[in-house]
C-alpha atoms as a PDB file:
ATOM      1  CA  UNK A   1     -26.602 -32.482 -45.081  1.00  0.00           C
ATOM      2  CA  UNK A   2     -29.946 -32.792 -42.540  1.00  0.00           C
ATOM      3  CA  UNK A   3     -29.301 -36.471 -42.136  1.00  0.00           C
ATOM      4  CA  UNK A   4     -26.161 -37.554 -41.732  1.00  0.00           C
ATOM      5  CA  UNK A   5     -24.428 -40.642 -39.559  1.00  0.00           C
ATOM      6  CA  UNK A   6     -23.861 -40.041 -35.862  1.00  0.00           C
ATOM      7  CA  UNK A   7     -19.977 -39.516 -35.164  1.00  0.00           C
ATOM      8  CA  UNK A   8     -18.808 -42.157 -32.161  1.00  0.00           C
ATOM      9  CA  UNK A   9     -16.535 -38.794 -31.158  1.00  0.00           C
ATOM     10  CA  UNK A  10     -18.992 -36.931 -28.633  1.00  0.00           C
ATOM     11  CA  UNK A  11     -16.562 -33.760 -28.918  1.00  0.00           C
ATOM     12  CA  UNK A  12     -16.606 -34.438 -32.852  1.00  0.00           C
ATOM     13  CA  UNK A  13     -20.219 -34.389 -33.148  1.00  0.00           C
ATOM     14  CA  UNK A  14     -20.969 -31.138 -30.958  1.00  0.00           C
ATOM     15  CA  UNK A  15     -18.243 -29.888 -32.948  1.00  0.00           C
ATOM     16  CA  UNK A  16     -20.057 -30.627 -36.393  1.00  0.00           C
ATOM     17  CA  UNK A  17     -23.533 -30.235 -35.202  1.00  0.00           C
ATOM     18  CA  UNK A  18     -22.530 -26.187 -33.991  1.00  0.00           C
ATOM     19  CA  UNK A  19     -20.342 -26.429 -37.172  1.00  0.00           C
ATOM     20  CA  UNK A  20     -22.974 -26.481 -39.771  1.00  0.00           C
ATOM     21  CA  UNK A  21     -25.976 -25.073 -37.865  1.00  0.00           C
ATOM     22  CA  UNK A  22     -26.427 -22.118 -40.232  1.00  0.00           C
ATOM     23  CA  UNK A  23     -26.505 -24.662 -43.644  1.00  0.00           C
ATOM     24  CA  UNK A  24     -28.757 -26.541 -41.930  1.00  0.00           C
ATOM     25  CA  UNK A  25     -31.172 -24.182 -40.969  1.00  0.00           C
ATOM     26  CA  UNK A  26     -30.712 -22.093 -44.288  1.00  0.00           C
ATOM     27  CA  UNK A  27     -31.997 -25.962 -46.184  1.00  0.00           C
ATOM     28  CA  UNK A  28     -34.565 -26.195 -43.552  1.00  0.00           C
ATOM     29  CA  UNK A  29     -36.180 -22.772 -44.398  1.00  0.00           C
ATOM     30  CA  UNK A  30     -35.933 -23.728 -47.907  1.00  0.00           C
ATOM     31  CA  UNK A  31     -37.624 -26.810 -47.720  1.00  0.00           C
ATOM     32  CA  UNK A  32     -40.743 -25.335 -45.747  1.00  0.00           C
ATOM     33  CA  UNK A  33     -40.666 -21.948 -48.043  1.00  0.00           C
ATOM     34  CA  UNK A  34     -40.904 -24.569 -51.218  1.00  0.00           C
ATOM     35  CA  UNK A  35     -42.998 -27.469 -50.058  1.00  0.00           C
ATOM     36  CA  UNK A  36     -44.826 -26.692 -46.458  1.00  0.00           C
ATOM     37  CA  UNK A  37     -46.219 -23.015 -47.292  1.00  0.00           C
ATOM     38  CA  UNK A  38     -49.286 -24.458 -48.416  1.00  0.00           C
ATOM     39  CA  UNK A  39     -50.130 -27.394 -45.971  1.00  0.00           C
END
């Protein structure tokens, strides 16, 4: 879901990017509450 390819489709991609902002940052805070909590 984080990386993903880049859509050609400038409208498409804002589109997508504001689309799944909230999965995104939900997998983010995941990540860094399993793995960067005790750097």
């Amino acid at each position: 879901m984080q990386l993903a390819h880049v859509d050609k489709n400038t409208i498409r991609g804002t589109y997508n990017h504001a689309r799944y902002l909230e999965k995104r940052l939900a997998m983010l805070q995941w990540y860094s509450d399993k793995y960067i909590k005790d750097l």
